[in-house]
Protein backbone atom coordinates (compact mmCIF):
# COMPACT_ATOMS: atom_id res chain seq x y z
CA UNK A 1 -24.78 -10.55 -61.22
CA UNK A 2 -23.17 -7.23 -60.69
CA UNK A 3 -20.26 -6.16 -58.64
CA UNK A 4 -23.10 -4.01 -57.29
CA UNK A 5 -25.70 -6.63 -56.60
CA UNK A 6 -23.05 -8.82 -54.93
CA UNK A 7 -21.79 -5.44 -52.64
CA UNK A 8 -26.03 -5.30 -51.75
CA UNK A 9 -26.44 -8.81 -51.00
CA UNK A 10 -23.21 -8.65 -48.98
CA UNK A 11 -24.98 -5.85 -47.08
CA UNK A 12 -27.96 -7.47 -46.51
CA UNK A 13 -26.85 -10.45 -45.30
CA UNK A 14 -24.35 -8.75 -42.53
CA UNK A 15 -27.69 -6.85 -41.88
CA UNK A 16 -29.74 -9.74 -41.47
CA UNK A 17 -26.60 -11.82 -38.53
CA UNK A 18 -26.89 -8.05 -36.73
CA UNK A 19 -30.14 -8.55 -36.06
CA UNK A 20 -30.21 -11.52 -35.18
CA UNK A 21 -27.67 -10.83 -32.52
CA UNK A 22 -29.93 -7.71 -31.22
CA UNK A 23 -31.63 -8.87 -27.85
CA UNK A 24 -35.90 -8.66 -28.76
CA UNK A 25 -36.21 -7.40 -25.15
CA UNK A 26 -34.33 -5.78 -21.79
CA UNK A 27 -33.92 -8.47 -19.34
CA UNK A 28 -35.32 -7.20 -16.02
CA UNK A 29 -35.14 -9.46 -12.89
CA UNK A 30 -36.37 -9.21 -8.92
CA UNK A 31 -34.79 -8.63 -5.61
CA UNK A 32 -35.36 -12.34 -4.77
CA UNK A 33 -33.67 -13.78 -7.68
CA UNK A 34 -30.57 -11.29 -7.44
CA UNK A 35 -30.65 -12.69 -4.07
CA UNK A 36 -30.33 -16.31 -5.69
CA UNK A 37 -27.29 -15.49 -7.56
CA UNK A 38 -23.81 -17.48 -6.91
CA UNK A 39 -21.88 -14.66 -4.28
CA UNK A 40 -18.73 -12.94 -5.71
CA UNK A 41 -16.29 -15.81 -6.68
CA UNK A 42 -12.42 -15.19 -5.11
CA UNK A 43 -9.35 -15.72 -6.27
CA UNK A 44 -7.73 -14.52 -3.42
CA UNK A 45 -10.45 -13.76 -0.71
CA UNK A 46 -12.03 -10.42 -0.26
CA UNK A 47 -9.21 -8.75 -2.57
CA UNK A 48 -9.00 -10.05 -5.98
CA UNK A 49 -12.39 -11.45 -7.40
CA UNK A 50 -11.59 -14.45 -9.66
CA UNK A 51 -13.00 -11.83 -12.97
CA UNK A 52 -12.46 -8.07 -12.84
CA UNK A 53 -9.81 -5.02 -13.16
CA UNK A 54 -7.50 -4.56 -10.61
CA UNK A 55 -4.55 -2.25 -10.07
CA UNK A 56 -1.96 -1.95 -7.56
CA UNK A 57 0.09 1.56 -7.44
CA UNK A 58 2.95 2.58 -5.88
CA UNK A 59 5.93 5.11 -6.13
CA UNK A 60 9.12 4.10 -8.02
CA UNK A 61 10.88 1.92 -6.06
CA UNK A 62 7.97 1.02 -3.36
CA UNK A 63 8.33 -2.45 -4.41
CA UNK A 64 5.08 -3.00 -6.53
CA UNK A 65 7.23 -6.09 -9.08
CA UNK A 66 7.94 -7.70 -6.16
CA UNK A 67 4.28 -7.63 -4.85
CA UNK A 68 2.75 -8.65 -7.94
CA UNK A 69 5.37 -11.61 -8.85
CA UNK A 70 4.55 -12.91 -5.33
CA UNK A 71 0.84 -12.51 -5.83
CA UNK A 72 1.56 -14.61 -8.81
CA UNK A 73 3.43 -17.01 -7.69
CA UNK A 74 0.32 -17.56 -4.59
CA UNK A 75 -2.04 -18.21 -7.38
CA UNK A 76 -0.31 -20.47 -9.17
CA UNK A 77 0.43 -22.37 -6.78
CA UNK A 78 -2.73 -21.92 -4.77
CA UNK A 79 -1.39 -21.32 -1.82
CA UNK A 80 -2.48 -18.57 1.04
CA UNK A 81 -1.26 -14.96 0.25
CA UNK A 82 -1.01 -12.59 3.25
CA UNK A 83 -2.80 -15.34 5.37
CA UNK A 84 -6.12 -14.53 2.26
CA UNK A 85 -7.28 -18.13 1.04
CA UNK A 86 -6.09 -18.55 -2.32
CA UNK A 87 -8.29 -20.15 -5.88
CA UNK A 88 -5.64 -22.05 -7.72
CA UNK A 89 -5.05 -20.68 -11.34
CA UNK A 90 -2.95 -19.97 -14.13
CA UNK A 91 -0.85 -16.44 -14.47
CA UNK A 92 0.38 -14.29 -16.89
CA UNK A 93 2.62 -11.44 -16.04
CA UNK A 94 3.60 -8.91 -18.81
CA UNK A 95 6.96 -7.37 -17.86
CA UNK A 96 7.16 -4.67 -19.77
CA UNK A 97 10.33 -2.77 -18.08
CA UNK A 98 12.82 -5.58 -18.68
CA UNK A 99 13.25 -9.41 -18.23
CA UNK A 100 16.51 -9.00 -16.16
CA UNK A 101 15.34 -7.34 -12.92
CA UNK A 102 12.38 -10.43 -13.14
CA UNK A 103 15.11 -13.06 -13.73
CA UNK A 104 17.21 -11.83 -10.36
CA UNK A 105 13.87 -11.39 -8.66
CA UNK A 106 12.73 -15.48 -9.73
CA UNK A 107 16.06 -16.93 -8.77
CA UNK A 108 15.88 -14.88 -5.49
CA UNK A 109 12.31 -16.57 -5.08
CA UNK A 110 13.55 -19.85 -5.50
CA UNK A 111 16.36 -19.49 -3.55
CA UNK A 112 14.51 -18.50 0.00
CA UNK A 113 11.37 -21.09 -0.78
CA UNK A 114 13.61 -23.65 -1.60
CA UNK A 115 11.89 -25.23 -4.19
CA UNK A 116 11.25 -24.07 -8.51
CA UNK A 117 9.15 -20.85 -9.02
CA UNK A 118 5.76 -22.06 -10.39
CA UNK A 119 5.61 -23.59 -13.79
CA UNK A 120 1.94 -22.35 -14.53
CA UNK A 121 3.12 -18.45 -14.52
CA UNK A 122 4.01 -17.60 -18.06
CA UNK A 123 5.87 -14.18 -18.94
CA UNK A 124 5.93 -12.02 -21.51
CA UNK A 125 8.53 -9.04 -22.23
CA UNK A 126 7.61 -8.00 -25.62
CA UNK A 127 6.06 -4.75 -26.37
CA UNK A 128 2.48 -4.80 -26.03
CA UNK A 129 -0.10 -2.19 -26.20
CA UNK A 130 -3.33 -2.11 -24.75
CA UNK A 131 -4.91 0.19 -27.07
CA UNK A 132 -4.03 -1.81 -30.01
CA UNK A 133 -7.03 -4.64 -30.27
CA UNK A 134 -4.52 -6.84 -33.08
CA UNK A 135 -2.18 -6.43 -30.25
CA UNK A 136 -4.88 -7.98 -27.48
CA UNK A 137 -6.24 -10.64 -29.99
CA UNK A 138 -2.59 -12.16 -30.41
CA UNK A 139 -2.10 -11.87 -26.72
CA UNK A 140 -5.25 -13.60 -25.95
CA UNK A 141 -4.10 -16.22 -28.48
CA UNK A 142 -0.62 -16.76 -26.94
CA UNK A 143 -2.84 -17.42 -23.54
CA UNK A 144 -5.71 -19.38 -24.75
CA UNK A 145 -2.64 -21.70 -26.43
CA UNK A 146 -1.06 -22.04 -23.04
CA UNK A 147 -4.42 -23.46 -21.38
CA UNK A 148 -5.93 -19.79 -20.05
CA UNK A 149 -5.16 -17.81 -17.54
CA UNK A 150 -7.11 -16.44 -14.20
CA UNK A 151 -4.75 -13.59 -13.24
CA UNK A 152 -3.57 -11.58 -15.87
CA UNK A 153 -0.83 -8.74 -14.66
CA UNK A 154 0.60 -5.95 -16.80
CA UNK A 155 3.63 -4.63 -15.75
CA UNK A 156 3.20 -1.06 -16.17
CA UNK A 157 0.29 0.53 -17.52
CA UNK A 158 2.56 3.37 -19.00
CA UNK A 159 4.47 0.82 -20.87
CA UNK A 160 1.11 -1.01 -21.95
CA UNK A 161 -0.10 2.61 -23.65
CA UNK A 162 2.61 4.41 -25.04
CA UNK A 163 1.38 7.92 -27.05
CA UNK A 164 -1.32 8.02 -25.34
CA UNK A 165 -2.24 10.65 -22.81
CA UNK A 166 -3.31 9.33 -19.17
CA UNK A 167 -4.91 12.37 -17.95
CA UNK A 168 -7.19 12.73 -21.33
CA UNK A 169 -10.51 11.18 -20.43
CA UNK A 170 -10.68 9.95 -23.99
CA UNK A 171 -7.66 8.31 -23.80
CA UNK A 172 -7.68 6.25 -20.55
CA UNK A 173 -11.02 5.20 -22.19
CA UNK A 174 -9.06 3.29 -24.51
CA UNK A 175 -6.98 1.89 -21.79
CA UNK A 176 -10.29 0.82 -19.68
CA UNK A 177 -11.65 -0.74 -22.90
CA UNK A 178 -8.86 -2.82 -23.90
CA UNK A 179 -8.35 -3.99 -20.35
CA UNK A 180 -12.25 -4.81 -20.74
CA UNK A 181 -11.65 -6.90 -24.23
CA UNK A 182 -8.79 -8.77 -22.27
CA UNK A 183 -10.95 -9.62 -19.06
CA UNK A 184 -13.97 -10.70 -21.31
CA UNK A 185 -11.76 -12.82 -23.98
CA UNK A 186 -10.25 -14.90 -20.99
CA UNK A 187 -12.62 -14.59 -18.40
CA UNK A 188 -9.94 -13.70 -15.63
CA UNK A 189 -8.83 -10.59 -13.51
CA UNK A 190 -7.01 -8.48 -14.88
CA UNK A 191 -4.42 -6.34 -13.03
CA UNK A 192 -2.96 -3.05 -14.01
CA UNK A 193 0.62 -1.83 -12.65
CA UNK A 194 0.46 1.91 -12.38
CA UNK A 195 2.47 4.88 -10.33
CA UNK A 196 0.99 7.37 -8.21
CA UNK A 197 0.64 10.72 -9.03
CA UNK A 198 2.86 13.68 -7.65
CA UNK A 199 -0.37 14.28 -4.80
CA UNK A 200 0.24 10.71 -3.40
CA UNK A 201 -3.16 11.65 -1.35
CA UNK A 202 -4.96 11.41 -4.99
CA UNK A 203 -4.08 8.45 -5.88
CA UNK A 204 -2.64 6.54 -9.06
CA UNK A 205 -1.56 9.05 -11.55
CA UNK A 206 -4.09 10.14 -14.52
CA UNK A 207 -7.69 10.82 -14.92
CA UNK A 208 -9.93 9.57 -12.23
CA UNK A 209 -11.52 6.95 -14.18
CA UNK A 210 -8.85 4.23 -13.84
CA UNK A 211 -9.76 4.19 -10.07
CA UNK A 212 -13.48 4.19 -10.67
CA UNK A 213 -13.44 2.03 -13.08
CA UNK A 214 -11.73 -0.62 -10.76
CA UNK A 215 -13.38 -3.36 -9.14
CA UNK A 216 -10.73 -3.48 -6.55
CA UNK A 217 -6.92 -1.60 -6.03
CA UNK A 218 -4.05 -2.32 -3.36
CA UNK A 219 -1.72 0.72 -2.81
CA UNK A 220 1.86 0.06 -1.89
CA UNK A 221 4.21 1.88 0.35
CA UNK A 222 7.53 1.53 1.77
CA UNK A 223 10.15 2.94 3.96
CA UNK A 224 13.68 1.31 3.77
CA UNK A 225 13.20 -2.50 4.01
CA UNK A 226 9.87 -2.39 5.27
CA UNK A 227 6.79 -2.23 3.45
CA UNK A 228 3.00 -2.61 3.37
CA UNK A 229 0.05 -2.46 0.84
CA UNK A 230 -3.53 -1.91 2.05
CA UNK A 231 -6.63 -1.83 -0.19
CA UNK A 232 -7.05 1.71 -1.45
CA UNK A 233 -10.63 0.07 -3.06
CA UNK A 234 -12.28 -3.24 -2.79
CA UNK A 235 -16.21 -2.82 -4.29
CA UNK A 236 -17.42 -5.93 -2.65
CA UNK A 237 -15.13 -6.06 0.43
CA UNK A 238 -13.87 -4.05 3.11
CA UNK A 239 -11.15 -1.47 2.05
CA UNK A 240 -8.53 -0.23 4.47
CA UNK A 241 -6.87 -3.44 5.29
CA UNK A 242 -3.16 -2.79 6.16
CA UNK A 243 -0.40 -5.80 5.31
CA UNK A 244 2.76 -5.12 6.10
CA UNK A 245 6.14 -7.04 4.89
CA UNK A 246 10.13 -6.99 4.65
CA UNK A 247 11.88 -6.96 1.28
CA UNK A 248 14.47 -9.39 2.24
CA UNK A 249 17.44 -9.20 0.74
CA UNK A 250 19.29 -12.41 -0.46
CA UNK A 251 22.22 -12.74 -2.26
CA UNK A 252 22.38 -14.25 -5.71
CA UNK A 253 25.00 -16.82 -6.97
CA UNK A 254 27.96 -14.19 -8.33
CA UNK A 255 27.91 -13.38 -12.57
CA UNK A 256 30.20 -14.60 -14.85
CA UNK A 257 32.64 -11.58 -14.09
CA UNK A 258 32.62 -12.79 -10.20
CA UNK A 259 30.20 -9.63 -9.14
CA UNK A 260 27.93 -9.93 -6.26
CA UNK A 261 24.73 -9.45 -6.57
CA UNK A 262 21.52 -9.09 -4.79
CA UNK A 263 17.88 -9.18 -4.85
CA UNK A 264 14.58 -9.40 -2.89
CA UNK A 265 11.49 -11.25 -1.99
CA UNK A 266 8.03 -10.77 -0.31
CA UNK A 267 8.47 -11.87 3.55
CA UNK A 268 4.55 -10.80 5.54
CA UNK A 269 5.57 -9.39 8.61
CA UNK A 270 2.93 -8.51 11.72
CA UNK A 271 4.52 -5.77 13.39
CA UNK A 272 2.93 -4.12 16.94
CA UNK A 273 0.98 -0.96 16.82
CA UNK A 274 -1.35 0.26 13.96
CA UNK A 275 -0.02 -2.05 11.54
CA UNK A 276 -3.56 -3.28 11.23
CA UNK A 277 -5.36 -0.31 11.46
CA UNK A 278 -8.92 -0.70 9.88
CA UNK A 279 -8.30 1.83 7.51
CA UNK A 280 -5.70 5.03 6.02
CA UNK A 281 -6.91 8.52 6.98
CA UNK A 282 -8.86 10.14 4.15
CA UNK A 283 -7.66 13.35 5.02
CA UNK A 284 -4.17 14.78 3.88
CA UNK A 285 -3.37 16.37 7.04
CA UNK A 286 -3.85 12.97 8.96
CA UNK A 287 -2.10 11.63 6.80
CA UNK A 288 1.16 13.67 7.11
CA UNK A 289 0.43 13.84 10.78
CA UNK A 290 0.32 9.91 11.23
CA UNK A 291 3.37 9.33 8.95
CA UNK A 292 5.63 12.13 10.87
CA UNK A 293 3.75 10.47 14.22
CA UNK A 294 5.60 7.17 13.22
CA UNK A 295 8.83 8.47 12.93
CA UNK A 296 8.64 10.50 16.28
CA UNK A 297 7.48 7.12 17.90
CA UNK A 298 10.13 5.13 16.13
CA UNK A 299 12.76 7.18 17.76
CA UNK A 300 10.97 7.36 21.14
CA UNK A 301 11.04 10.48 23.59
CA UNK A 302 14.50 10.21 25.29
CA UNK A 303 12.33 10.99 28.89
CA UNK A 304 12.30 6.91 29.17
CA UNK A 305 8.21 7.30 29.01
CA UNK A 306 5.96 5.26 26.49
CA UNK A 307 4.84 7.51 23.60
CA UNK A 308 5.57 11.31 22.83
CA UNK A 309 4.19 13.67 24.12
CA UNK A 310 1.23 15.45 22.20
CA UNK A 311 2.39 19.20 22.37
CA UNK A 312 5.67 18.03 21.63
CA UNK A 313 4.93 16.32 18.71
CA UNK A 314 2.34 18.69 17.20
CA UNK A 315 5.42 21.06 17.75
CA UNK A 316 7.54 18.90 15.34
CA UNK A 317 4.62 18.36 13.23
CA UNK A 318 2.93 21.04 12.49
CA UNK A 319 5.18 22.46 10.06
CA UNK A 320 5.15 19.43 7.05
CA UNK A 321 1.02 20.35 6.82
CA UNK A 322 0.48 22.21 3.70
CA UNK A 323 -1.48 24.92 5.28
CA UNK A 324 -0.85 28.71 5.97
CA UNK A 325 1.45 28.82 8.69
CA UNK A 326 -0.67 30.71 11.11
CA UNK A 327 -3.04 27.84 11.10
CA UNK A 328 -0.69 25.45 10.90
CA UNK A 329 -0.71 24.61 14.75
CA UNK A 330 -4.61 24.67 14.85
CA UNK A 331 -4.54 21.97 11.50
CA UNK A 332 -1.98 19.89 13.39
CA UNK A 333 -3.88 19.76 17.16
CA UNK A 334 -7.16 18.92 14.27
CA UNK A 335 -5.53 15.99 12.76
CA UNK A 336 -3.99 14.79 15.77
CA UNK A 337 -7.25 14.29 17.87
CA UNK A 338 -8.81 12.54 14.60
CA UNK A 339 -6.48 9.83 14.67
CA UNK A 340 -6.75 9.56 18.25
CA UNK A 341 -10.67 9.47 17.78
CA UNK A 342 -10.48 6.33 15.32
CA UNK A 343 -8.27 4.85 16.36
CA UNK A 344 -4.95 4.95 14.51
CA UNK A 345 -2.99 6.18 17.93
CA UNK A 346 -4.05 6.40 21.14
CA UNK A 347 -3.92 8.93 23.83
CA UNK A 348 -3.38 8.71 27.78
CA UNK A 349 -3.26 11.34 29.16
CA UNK A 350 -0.74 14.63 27.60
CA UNK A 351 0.88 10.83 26.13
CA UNK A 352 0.64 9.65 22.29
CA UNK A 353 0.40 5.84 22.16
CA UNK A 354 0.46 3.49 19.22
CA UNK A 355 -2.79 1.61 19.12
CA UNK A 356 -2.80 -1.82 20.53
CA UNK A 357 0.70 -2.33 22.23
CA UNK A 358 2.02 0.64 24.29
CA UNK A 359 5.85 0.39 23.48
CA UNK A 360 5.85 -0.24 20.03
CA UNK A 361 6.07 1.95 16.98
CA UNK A 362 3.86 3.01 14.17
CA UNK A 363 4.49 1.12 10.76
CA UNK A 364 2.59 3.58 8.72
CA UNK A 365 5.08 5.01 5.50
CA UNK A 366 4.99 8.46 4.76
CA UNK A 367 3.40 9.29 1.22
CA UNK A 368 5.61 11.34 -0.98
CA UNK A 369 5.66 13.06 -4.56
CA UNK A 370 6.36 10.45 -7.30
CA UNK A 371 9.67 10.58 -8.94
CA UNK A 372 9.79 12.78 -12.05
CA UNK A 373 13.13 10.74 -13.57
CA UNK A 374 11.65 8.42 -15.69
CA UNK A 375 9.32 5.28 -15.46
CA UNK A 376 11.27 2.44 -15.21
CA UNK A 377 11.96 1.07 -11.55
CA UNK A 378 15.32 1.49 -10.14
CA UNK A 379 17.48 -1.33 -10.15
CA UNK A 380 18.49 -1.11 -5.95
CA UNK A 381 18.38 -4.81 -4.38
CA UNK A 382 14.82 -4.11 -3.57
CA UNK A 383 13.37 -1.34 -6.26
């Protein structure tokens, strides 16, 4: 037989397995037997489904390591996160900006729990690309050898996709298809670390499809110590929720050359006010208004009244909104009565309240442009 004849029959029969993998017909089904499907699995209640794409995005420095490795740590060990029931499962974390800031960050874990950081979260600081599929096949290898995973967290998404472009369509297709060859090889979630862009209001940084695509994302924030992350998009859940928490510091046995040193963990914290706020104002101006409305609250009147008073606070407002600065005044009065209208603040009289308790404080952050130094996060106790 030829070299030919073999190169045909090779054809043919790689032909013949293709078509016998081709579905003979579209599967079509009714209302009543969608209705009859299992509901959306968890693995932590109405945030991360137990299979999907996730991705939580911050500014540098709003504490997004230290949200994911306590999200990990949760679902290893099955235990509640943010009072959310927890599925028990296996985690992978891929930290792709360093092993030493995760090190600190584990032995300040285990210090405040008291007890070993879970055994079932495996880590992995070697380069990895997401657009490579040799690169996701040994990956998936590595995990399937370990016993699986259910939460799979990358740690960031710049790191993951180096020379590529994240505001080229094309190219954050590559991303959302590799993240889809990971999710269907090990049938988990799999979660995406990404920044936001320099319009905080827009979301994560890059083209648009990284947030569609997304079956669910948490946005972080923080000011100073205290923090909160609320669900910028849940597909089958409500979005909006609002979780706030300290970055505690704790102090870390002293390095070989007797240096002190510090780092932080994940402590929830319920404070007063509009902590739990149903959602975040869509619009930008609300949002400037409510963040600049928390500091004026914060810092009280000096009159020895509850709340600020509304022209006095549009008057020390009005001035951060983006807008042409004979409308200015007009935009802030606008955004002020919206949040009063849903419910973010409340109004009594010529008084601005918190919602809920009267005295205390708003504990919304104020969103700001994303650094332009660099990607990696700083190394501050609790960056």
């Amino acid at each position: 037989m030829s070299e030919l004849d073999i190169l045909s029959a090779k054809i043919d029969s790689a032909r013949a397995v293709l078509e016998d993998q081709q579905p003979t017909t579209y599967p079509l089904i009714t209302a009543a037997e969608l209705a009859a499907e299992p509901t959306q699995p968890w693995l932590v209640d109405q945030v991360v489904p137990l299979e999907g794409l996730g991705i939580i995005v911050g500014r540098t420095g709003d504490g997004k390591t230290f949200l994911l490795l306590d999200l990990g740590a949760a679902v290893a060990e099955g235990q509640p996160w943010f009072d959310y029931d927890v599925e028990q499962g296996p985690v992978v974390i891929l930290g792709l900006e360093g092993r030493a800031g995760f090190k600190q960050r584990i032995v300040a874990w285990e210090q405040d729990r008291g007890r070993a950081f879970p055994g079932e979260v495996w880590f992995g600081f070697e380069e990895f690309s997401i657009l490579d599929p040799d690169r996701i096949e040994a990956l998936c290898d590595s995990i399937e050898a370990k016993g699986g995973a259910q939460l799979l967290m990358i740690d960031t998404l710049n790191r993951a996709s180096t020379g590529s472009d994240e505001n080229s369509s094309i190219d954050m297709g590559r991303v959302l298809l590799g993240a889809a060859r990971l999710q269907k090889r090990l049938a988990c979630t799999v979660v995406l670390v990404h920044h936001l862009g320099k319009d905080a209001t827009r979301g994560p940084r890059g083209h648009s499809s990284l947030l569609a695509a997304a079956d669910f994302a948490i946005g972080v924030e923080r000011q100073a110590d205290i923090a909160q992350w609320h669900m910028l998009k849940a597909k089958d859940a409500a979005d909006g929720a609002i979780h706030t928490f300290e970055l505690k510091v704790v102090q870390l046995p002293p390095a070989q050359s007797g240096e002190l040193t510090t780092s932080c963990v994940i402590r929830p914290v319920q404070l007063p006010g509009i902590a739990r706020a149903p959602r975040l104002p869509k619009g930008q101006n609300q949002r400037i208004v409510l963040s600049e409305l928390a500091t004026l609250l914060q810092l009280g009147s000096g009159d020895g009244e509850a709340g600020v008073d509304f022209e006095q606070a549009v008057q020390r407002i009005k001035e951060r909104l983006p807008v042409d600065k004979e409308r200015q005044h007009e935009r802030t009065v606008d955004a002020l009565r919206s949040l009063v209208r849903h419910g973010f603040v409340r109004q009594r009289g010529q008084r601005v309240l918190p919602a809920g308790n009267e005295e205390a404080p708003s504990t919304f952050m104020e969103f700001a442009p994303e650094n332009e130094g660099g990607e990696t996060e700083e190394e501050a106790p609790c960056d």
